[in-house]
PDB file of N, CA and C in Angstrom:
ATOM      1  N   UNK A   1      93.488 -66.083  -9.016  1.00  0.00           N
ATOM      2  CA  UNK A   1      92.768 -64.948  -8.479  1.00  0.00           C
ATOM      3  C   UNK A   1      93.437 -63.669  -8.973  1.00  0.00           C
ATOM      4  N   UNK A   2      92.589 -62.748  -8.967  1.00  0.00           N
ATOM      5  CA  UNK A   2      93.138 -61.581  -9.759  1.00  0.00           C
ATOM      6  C   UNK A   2      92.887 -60.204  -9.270  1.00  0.00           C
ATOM      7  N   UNK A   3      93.788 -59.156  -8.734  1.00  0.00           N
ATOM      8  CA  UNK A   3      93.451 -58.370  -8.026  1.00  0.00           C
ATOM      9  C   UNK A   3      93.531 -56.986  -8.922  1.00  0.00           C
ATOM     10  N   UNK A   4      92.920 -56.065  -9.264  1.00  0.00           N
ATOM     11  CA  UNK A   4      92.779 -54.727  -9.787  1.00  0.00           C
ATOM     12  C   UNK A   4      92.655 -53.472  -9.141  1.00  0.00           C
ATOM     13  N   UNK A   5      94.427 -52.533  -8.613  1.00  0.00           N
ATOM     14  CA  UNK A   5      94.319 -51.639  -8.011  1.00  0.00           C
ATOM     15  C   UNK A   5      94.071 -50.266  -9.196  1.00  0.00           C
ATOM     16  N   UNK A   6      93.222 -49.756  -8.690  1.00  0.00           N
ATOM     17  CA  UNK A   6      92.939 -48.340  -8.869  1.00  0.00           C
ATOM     18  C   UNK A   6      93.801 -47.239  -7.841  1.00  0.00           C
ATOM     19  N   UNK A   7      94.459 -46.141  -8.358  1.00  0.00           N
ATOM     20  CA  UNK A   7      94.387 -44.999  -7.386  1.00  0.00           C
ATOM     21  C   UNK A   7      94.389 -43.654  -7.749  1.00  0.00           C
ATOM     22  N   UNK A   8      93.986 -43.177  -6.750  1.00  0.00           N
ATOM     23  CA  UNK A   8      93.073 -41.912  -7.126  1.00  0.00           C
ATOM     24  C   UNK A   8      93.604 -40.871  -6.355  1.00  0.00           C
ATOM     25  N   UNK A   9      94.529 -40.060  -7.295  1.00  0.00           N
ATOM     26  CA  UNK A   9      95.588 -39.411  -6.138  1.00  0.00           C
ATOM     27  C   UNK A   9      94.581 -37.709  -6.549  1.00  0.00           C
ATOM     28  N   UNK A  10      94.666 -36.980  -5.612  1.00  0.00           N
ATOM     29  CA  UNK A  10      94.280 -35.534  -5.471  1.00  0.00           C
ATOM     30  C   UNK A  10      95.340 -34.964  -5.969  1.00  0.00           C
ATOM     31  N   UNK A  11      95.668 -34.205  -6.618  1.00  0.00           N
ATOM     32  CA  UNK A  11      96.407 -32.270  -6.971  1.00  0.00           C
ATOM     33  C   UNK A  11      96.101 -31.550  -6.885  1.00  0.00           C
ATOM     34  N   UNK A  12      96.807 -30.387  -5.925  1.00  0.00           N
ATOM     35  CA  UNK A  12      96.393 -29.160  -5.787  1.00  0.00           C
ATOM     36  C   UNK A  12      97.058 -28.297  -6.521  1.00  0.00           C
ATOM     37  N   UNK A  13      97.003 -27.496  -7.308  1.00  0.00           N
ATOM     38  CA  UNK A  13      98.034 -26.615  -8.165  1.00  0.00           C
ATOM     39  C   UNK A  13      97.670 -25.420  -7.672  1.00  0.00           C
ATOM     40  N   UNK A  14      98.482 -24.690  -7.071  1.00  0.00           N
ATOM     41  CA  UNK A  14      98.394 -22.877  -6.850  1.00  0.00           C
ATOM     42  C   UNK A  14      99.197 -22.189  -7.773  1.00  0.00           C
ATOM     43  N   UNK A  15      98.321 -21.688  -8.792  1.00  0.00           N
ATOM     44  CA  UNK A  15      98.954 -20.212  -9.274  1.00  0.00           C
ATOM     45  C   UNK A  15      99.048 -18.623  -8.458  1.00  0.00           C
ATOM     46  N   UNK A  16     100.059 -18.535  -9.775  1.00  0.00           N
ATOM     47  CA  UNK A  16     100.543 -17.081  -8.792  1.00  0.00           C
ATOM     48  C   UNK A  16      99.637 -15.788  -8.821  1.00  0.00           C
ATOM     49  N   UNK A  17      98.794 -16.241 -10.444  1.00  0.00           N
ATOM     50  CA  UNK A  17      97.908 -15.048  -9.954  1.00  0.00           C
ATOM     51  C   UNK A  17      96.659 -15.626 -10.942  1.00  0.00           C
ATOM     52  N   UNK A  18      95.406 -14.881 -11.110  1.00  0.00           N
ATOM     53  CA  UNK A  18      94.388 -14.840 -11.649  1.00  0.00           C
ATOM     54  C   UNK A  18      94.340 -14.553 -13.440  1.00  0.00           C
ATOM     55  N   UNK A  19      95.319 -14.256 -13.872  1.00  0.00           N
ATOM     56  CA  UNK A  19      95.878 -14.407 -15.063  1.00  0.00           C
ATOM     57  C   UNK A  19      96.282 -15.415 -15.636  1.00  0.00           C
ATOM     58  N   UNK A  20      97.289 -16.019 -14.878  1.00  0.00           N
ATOM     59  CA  UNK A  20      97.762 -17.467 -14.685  1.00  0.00           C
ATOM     60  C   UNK A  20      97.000 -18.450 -14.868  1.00  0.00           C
ATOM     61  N   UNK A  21      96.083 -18.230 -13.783  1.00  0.00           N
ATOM     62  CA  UNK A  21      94.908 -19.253 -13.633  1.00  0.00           C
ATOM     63  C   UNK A  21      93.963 -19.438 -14.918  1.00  0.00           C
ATOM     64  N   UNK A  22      93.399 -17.954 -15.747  1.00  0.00           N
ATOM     65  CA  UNK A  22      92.753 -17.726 -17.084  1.00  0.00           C
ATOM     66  C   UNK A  22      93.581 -18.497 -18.057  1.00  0.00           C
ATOM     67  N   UNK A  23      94.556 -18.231 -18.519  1.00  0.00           N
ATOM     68  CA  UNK A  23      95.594 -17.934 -19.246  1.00  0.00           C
ATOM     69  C   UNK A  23      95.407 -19.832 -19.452  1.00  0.00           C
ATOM     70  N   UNK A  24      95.850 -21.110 -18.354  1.00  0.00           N
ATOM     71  CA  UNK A  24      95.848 -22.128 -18.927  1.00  0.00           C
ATOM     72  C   UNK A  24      94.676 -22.717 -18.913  1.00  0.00           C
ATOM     73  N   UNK A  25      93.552 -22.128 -18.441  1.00  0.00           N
ATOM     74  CA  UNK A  25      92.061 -22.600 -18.640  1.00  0.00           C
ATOM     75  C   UNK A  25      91.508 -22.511 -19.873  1.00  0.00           C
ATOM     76  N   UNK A  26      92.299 -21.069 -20.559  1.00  0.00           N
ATOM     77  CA  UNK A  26      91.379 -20.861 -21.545  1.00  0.00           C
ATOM     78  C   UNK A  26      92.402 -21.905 -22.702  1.00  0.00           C
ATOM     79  N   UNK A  27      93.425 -22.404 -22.537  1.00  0.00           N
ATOM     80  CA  UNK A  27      94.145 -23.250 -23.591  1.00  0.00           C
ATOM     81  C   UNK A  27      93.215 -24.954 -23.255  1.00  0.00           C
ATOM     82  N   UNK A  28      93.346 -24.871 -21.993  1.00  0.00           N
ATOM     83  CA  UNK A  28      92.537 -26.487 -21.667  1.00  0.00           C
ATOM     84  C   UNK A  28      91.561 -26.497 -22.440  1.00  0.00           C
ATOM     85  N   UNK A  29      90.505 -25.638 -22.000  1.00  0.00           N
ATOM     86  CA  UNK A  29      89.185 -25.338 -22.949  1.00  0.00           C
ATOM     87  C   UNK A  29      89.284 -25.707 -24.922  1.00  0.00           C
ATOM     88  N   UNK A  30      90.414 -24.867 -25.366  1.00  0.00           N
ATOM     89  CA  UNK A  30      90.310 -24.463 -26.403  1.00  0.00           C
ATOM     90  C   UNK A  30      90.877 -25.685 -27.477  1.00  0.00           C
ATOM     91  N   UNK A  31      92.069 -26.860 -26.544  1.00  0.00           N
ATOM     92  CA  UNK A  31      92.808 -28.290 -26.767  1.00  0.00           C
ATOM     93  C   UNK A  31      91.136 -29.104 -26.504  1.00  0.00           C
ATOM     94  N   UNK A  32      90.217 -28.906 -25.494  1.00  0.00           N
ATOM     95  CA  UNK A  32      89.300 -30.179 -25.416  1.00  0.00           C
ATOM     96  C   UNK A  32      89.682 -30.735 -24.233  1.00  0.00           C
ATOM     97  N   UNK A  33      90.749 -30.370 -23.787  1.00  0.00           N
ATOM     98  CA  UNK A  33      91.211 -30.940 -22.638  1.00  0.00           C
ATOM     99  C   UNK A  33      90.898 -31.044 -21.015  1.00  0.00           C
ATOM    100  N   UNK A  34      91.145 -31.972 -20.084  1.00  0.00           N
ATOM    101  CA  UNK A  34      90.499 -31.399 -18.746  1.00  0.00           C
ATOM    102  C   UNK A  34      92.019 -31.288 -18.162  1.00  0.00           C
ATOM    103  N   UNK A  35      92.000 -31.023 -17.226  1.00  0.00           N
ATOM    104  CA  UNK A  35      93.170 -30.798 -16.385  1.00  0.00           C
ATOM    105  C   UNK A  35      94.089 -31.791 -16.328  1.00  0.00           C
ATOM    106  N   UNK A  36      93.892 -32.588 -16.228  1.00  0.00           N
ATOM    107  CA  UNK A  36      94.586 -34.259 -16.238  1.00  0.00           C
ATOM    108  C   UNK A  36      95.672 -34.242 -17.993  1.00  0.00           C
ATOM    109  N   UNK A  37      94.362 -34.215 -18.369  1.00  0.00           N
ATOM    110  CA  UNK A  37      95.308 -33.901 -19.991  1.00  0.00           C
ATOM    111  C   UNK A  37      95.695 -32.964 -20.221  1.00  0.00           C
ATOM    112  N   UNK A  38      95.500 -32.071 -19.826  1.00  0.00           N
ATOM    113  CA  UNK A  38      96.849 -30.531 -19.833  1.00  0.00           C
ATOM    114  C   UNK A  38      98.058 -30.597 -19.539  1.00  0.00           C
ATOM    115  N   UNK A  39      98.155 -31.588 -18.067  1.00  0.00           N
ATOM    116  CA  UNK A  39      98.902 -31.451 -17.257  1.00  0.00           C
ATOM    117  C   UNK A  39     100.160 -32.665 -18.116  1.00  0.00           C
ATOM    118  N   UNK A  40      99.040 -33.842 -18.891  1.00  0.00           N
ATOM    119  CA  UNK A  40      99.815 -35.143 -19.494  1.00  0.00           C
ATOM    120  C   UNK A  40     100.276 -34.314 -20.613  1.00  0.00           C
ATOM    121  N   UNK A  41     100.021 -33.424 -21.422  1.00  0.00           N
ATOM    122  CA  UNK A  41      99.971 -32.839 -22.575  1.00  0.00           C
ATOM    123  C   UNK A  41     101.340 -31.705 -22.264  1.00  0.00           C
ATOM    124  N   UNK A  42     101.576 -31.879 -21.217  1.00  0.00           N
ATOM    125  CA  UNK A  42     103.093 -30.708 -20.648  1.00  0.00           C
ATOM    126  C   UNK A  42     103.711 -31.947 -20.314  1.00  0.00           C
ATOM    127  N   UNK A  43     104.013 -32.551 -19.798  1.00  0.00           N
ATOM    128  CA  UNK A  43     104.673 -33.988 -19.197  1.00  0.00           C
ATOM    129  C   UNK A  43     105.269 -34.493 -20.801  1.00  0.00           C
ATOM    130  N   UNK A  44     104.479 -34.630 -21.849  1.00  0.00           N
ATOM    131  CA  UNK A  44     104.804 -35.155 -23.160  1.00  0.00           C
ATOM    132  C   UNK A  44     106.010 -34.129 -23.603  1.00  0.00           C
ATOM    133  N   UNK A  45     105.792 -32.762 -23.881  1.00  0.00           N
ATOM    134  CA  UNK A  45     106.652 -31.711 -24.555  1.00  0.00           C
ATOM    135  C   UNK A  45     107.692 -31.857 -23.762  1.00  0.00           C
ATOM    136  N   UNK A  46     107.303 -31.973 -22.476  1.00  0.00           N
ATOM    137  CA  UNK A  46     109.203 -31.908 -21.847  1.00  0.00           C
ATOM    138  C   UNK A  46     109.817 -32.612 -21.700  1.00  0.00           C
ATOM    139  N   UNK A  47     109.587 -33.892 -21.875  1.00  0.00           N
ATOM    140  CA  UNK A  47     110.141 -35.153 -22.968  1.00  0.00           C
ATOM    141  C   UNK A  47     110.369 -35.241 -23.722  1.00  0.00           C
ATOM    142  N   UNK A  48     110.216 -34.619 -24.708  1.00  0.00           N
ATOM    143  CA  UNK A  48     110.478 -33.998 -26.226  1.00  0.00           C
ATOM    144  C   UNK A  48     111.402 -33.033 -26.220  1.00  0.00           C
ATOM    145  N   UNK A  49     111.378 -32.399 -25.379  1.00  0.00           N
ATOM    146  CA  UNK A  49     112.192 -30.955 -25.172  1.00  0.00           C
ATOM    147  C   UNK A  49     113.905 -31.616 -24.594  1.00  0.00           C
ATOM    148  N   UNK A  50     113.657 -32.581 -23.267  1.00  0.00           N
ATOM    149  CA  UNK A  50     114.511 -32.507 -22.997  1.00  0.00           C
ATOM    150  C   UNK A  50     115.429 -34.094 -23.071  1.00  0.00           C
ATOM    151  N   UNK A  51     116.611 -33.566 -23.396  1.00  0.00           N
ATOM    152  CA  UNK A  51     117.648 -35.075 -23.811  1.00  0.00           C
ATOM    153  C   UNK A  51     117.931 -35.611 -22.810  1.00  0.00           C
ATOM    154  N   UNK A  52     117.938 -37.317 -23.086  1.00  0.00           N
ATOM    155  CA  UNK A  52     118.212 -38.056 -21.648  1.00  0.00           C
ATOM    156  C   UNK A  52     119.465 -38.636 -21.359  1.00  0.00           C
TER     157      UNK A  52
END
């Protein structure tokens, strides 16, 4: 028998201002990206960035 969990977690992200908020929308937009992959697409560089 074989069981397949899914989960489906919510994020809320608050920026500090309305600039902020433009500023990585208009890069999501401009990569193809939705939020999920923005967010995986920063998670990657600072793995790259930083030594373990």
């Amino acid at each position: 028998m074989w069981f397949v969990c899914y989960y489906m977690v919510e994020v809320r992200i608050e920026f500090d201002d309305e600039e902020q908020y433009e500023r990585l929308k208009k890069l999501k937009k401009h990569r193809g990206l939705t939020w999920k992959g923005l967010l995986l697409e920063g998670e990657k560089k600072v793995r790259e960035d930083t030594p373990e």
